[in-house]
PDB file of N, CA and C in Angstrom:
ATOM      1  N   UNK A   1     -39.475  40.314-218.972  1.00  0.00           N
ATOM      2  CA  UNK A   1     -38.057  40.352-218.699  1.00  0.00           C
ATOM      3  C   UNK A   1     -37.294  39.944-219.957  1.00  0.00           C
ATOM      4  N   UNK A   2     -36.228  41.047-220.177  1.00  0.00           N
ATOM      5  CA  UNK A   2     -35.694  40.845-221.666  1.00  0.00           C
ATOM      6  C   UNK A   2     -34.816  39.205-220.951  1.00  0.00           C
ATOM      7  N   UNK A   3     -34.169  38.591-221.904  1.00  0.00           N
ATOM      8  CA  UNK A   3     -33.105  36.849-222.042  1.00  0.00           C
ATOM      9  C   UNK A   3     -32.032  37.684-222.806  1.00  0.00           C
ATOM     10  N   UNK A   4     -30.656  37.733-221.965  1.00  0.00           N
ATOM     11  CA  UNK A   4     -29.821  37.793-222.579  1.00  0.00           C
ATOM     12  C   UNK A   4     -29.364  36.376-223.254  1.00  0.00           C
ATOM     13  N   UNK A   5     -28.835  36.353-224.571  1.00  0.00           N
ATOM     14  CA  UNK A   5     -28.240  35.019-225.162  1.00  0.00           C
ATOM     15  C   UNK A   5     -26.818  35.393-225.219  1.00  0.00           C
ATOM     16  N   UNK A   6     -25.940  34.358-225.099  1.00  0.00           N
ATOM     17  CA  UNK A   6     -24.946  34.193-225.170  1.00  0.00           C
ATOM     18  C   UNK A   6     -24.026  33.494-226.329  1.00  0.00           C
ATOM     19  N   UNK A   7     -23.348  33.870-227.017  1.00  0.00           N
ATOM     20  CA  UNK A   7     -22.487  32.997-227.827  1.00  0.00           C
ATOM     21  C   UNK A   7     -21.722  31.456-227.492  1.00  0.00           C
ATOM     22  N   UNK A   8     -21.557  31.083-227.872  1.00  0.00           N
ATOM     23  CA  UNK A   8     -21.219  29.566-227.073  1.00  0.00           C
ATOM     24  C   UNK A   8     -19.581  30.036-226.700  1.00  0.00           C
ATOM     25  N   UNK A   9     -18.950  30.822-227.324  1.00  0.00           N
ATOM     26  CA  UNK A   9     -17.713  31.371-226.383  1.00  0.00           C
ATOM     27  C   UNK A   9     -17.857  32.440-225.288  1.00  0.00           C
ATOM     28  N   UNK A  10     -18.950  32.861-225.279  1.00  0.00           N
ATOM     29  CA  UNK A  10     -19.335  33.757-224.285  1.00  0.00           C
ATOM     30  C   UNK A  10     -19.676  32.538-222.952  1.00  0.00           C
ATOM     31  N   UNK A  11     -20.355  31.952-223.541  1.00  0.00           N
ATOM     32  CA  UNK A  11     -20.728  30.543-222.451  1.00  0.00           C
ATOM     33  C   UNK A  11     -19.509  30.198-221.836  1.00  0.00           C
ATOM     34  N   UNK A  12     -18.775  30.095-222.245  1.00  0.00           N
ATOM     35  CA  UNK A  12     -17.821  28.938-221.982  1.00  0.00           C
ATOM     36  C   UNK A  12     -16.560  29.759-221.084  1.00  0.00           C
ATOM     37  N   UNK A  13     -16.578  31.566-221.545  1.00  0.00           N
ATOM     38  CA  UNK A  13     -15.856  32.010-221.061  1.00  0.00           C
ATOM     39  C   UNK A  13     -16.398  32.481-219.752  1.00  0.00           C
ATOM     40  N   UNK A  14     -17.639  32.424-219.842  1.00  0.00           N
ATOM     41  CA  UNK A  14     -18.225  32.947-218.308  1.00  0.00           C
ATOM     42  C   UNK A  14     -18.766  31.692-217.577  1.00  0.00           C
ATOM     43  N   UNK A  15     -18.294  30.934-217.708  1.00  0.00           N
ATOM     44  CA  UNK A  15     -18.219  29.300-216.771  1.00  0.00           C
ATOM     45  C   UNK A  15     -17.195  29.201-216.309  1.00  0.00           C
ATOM     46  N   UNK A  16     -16.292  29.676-217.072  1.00  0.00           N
ATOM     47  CA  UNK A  16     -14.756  29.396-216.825  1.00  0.00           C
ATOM     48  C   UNK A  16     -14.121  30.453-215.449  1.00  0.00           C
ATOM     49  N   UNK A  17     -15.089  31.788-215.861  1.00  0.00           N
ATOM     50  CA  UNK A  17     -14.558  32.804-214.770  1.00  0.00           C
ATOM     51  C   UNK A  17     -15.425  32.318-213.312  1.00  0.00           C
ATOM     52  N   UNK A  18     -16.959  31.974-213.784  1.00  0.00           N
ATOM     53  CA  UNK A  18     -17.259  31.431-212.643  1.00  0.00           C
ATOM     54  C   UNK A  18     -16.998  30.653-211.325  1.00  0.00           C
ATOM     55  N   UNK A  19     -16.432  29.179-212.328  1.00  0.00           N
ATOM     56  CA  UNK A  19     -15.664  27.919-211.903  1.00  0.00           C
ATOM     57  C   UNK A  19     -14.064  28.754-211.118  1.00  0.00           C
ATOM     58  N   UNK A  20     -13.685  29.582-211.202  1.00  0.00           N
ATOM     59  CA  UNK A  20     -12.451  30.824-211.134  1.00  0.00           C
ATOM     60  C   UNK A  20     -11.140  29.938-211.322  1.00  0.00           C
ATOM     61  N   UNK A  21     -11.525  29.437-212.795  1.00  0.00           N
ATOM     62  CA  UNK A  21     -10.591  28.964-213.765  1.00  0.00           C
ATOM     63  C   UNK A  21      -9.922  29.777-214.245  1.00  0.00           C
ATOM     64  N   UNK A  22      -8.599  29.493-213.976  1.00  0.00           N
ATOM     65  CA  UNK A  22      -7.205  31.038-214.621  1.00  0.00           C
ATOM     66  C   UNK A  22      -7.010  30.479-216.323  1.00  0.00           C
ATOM     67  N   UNK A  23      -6.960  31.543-216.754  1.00  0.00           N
ATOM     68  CA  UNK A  23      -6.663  31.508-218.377  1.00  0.00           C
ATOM     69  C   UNK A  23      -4.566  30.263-218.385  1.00  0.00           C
ATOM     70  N   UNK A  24      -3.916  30.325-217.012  1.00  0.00           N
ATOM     71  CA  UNK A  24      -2.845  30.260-217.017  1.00  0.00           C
ATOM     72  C   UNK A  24      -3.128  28.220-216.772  1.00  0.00           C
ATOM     73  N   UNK A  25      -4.180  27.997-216.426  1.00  0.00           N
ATOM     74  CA  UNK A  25      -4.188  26.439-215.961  1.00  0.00           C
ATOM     75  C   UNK A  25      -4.512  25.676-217.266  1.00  0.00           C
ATOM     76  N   UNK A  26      -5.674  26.620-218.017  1.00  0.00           N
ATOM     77  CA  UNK A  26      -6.102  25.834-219.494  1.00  0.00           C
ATOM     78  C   UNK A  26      -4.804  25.959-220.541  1.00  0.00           C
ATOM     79  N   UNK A  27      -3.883  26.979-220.802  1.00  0.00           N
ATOM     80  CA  UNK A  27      -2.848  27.227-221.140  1.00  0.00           C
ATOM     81  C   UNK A  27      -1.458  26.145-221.243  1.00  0.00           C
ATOM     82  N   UNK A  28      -1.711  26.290-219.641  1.00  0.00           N
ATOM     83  CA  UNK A  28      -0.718  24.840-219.571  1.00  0.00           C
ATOM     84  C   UNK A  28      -0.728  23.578-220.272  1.00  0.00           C
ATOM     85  N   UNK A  29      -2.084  23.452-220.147  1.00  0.00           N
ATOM     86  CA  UNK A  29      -2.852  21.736-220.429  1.00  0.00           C
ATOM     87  C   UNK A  29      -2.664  21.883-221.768  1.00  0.00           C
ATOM     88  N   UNK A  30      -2.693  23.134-222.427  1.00  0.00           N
ATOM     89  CA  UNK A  30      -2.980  23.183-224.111  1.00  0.00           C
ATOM     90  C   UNK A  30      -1.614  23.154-224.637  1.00  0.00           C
ATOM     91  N   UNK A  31      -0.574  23.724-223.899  1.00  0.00           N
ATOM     92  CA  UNK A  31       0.869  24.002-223.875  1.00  0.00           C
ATOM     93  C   UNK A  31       0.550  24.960-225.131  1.00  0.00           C
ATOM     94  N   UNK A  32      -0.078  26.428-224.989  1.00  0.00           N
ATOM     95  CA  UNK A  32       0.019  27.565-225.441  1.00  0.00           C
ATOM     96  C   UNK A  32       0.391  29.185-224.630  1.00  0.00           C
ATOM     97  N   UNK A  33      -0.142  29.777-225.223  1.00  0.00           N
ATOM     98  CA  UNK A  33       0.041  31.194-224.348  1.00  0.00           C
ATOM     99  C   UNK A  33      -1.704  31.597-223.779  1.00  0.00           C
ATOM    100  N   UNK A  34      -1.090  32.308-222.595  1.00  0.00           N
ATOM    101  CA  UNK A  34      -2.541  32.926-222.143  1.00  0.00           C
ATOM    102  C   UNK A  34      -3.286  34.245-222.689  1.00  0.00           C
ATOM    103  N   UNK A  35      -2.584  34.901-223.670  1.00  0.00           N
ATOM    104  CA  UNK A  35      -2.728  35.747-224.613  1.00  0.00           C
ATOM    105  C   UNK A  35      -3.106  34.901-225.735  1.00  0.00           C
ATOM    106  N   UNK A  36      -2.656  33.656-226.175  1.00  0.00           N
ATOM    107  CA  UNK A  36      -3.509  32.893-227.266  1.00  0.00           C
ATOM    108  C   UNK A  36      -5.009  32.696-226.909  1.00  0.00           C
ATOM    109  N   UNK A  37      -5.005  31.941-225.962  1.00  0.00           N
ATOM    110  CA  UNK A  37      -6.347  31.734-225.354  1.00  0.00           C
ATOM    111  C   UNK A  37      -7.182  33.156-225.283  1.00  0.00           C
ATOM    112  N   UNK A  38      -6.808  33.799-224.979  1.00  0.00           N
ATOM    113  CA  UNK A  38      -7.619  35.388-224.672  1.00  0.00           C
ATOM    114  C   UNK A  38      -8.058  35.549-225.612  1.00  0.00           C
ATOM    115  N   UNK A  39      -7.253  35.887-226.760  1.00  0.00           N
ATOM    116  CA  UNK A  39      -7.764  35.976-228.053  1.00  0.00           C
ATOM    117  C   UNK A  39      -8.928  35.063-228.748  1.00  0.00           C
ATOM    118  N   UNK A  40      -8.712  33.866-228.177  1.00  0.00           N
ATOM    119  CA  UNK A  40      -9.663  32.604-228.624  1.00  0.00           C
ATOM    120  C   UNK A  40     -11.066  33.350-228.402  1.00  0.00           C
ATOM    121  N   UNK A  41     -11.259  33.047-226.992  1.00  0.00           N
ATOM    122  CA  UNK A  41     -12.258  33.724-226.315  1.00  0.00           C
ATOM    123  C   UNK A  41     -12.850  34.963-226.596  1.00  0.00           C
ATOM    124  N   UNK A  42     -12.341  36.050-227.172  1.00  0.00           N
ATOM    125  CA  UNK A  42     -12.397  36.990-227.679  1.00  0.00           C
ATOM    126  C   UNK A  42     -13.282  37.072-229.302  1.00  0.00           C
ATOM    127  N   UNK A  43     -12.746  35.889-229.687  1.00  0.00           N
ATOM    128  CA  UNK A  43     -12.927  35.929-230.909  1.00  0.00           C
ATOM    129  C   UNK A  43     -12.173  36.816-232.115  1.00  0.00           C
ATOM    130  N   UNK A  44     -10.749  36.628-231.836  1.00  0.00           N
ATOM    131  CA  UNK A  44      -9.771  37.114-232.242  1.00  0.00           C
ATOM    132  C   UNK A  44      -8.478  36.191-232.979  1.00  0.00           C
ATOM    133  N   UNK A  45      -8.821  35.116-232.892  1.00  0.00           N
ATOM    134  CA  UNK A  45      -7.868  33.716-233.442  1.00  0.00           C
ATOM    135  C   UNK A  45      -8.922  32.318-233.696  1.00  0.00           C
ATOM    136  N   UNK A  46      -8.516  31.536-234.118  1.00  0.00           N
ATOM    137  CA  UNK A  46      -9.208  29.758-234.364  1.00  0.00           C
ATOM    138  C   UNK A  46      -8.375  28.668-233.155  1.00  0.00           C
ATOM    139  N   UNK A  47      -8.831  28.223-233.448  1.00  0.00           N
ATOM    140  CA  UNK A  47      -8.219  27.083-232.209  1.00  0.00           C
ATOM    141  C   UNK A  47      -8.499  25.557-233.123  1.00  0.00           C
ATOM    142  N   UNK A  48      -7.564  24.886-232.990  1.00  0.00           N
ATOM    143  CA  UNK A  48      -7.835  23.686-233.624  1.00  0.00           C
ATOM    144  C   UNK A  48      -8.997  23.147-232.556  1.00  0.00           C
ATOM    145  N   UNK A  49      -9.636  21.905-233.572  1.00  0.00           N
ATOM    146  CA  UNK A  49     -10.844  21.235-232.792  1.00  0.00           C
ATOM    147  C   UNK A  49     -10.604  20.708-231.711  1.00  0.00           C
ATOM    148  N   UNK A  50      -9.149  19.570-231.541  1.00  0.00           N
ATOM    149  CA  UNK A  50      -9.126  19.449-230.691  1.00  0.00           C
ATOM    150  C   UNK A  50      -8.445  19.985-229.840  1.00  0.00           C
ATOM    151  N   UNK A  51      -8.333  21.087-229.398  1.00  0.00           N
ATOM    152  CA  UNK A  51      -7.756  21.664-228.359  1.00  0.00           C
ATOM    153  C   UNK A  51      -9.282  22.598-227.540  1.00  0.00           C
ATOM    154  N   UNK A  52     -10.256  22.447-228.572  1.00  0.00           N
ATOM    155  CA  UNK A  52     -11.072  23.209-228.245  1.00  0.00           C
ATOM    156  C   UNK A  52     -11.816  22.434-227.582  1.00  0.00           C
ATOM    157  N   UNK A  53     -11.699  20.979-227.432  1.00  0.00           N
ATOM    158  CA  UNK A  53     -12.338  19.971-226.941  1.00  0.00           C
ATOM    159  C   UNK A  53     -11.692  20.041-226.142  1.00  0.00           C
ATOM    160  N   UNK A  54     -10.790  20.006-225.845  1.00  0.00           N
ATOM    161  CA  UNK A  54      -9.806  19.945-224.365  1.00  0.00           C
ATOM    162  C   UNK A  54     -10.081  21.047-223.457  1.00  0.00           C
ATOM    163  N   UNK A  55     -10.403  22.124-223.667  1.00  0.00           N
ATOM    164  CA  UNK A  55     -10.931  23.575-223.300  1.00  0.00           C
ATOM    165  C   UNK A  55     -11.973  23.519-222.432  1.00  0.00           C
ATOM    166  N   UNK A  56     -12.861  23.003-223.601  1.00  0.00           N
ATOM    167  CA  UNK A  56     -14.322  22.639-222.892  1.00  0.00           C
ATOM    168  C   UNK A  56     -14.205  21.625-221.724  1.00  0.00           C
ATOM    169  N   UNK A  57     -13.873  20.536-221.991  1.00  0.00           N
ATOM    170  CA  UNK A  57     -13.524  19.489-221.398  1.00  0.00           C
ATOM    171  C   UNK A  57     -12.651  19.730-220.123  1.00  0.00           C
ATOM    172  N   UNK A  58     -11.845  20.570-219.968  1.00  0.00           N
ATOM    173  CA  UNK A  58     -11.073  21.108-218.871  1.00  0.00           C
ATOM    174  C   UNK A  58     -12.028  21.787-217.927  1.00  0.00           C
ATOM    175  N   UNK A  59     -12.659  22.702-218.246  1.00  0.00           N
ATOM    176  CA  UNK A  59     -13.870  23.953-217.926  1.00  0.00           C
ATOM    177  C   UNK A  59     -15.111  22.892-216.819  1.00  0.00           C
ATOM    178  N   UNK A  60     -15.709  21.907-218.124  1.00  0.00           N
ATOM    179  CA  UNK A  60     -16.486  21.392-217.616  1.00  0.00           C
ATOM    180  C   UNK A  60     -16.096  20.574-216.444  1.00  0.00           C
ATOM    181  N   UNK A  61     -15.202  20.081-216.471  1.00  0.00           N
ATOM    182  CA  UNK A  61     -14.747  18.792-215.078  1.00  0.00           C
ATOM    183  C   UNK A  61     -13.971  19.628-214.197  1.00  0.00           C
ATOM    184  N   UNK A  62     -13.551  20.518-214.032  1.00  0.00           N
ATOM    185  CA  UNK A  62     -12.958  21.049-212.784  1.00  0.00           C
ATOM    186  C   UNK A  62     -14.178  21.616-212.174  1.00  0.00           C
TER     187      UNK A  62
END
């Protein structure tokens, strides 16, 4: 059986859809846009460290 691997933003974005965490709740907490975040996730922008800690940190405890 092939192992798909995941990128650690792939991780984090498919925990997040799991958990059925809205791009609009982490947004808030970050006080950005949900089109910023998309992009994050995407791998289309940077995110300062700590907001990216807050991300995770949001994801993981809800």
């Amino acid at each position: 059986m092939k192992t798909i691997e995941l990128t650690e933003k792939e991780y984090w974005r498919t925990l997040r859809k799991q958990k059925k965490i809205k791009l609009r709740e982490i947004a808030d907490l970050l006080k950005c846009s949900i089109a910023f975040l998309s992009m994050y996730e995407n791998d289309k922008t940077l995110m300062r460290p700590e907001a990216i800690n807050q991300y995770k940190d949001f994801i993981q405890n809800k």
